[in-house]
Protein backbone atom coordinates (compact mmCIF):
# COMPACT_ATOMS: atom_id res chain seq x y z
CA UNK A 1 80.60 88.83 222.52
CA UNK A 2 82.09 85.58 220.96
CA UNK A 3 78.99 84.29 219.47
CA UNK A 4 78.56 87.81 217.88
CA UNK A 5 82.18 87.82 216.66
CA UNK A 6 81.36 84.41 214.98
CA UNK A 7 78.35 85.61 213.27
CA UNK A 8 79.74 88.52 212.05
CA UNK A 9 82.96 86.22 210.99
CA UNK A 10 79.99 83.58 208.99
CA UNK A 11 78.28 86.39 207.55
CA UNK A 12 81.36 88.32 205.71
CA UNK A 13 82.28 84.73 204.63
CA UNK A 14 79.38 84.24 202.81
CA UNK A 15 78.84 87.49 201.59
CA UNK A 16 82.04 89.16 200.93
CA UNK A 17 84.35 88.62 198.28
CA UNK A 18 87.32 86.11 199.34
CA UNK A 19 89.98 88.93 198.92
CA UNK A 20 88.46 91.33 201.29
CA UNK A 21 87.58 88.51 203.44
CA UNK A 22 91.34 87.60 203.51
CA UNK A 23 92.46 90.70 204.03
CA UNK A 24 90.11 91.37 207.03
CA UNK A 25 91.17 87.72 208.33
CA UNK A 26 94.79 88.20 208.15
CA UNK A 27 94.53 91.91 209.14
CA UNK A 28 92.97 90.81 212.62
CA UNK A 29 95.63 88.12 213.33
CA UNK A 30 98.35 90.69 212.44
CA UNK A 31 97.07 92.50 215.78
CA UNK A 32 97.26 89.54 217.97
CA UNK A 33 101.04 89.10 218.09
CA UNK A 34 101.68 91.45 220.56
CA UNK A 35 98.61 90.58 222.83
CA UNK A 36 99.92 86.52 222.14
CA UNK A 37 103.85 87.77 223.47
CA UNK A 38 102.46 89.25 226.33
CA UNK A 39 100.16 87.36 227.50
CA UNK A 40 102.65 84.04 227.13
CA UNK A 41 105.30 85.89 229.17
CA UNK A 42 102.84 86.62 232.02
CA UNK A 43 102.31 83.34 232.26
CA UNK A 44 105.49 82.37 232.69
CA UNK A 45 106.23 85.22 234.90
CA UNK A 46 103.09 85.16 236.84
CA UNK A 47 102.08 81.68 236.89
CA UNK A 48 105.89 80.25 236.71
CA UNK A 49 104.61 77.82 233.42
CA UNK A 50 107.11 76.87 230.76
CA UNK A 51 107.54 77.80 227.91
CA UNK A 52 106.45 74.80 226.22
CA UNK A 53 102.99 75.43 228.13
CA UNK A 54 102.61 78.70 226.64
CA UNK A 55 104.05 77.27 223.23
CA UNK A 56 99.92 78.64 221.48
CA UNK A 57 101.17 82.14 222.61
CA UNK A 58 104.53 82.46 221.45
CA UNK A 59 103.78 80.72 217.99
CA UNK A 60 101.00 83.00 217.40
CA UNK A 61 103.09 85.88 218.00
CA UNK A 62 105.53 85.17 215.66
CA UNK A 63 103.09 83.69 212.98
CA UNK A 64 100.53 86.33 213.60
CA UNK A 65 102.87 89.04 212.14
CA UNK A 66 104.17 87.21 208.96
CA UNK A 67 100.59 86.34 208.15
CA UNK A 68 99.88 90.60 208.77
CA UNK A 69 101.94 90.85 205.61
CA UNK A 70 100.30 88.55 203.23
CA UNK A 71 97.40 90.78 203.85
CA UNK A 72 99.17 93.64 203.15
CA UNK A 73 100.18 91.57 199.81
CA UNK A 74 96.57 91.00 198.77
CA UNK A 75 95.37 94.55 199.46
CA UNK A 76 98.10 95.76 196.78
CA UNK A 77 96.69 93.10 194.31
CA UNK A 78 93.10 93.37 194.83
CA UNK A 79 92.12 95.78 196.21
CA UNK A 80 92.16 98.69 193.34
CA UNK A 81 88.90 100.36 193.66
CA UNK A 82 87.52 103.05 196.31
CA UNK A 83 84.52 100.84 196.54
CA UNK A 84 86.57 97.83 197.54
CA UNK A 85 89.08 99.78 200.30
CA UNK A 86 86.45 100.99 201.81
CA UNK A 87 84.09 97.83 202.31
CA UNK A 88 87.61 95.90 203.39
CA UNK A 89 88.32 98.83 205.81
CA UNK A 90 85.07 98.91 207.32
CA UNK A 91 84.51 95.40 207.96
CA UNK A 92 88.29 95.02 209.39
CA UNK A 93 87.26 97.62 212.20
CA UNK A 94 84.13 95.96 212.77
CA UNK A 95 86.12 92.48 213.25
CA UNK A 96 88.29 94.80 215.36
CA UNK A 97 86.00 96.13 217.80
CA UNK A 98 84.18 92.36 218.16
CA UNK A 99 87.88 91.17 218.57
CA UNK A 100 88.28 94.02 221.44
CA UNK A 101 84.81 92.90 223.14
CA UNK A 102 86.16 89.25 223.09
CA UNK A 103 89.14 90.58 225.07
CA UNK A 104 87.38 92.69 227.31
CA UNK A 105 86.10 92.19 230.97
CA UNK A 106 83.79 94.70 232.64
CA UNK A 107 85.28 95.94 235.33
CA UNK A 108 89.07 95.42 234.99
């Protein structure tokens, strides 16, 4: 499932234009804050690391959700026609349900 979520990531790259790939980039990272928080505290809790061990999680899930709303910021520029909202919201839940594969493990 990562190799396909790589692909896919390549191929809208060099095929899409670089506002709707921006928006899908930033879109997806705007969903990993939470997962980052939670899986850094469960470390800590679970695992007893420090903080500074976990340091990748908690950054990301601050960072994660500012960079959410600089997509949010180039949707409202570029974004104008049907056409374009629709290929950008396609492609994000694409990216979305690789992302989700990536994250999954049969049988838990």
């Amino acid at each position: 499932s990562t190799a396909a979520h790589l692909y896919y990531v390549e191929l809208i790259i060099h095929t899409l234009p670089w506002f709707v790939v921006m928006s899908i980039q930033i879109g997806a990272e705007g969903t990993f804050g939470p997962a980052a928080a939670a899986i850094g505290n469960g470390l800590i809790k679970n695992y007893q690391m420090n903080p500074d061990d976990v340091r990748f999680f908690t950054v990301h899930s601050e960072a994660d959700e500012d960079h959410s709303s600089l997509a949010e910021e180039i949707a409202v520029r570029y974004l104008h026609s049907p056409s374009l909202q629709d290929q950008t919201y396609k492609a994000t839940f694409r990216r979305m349900e690789l992302l989700y594969d990536i994250w999954s493990i049969d049988g838990f």
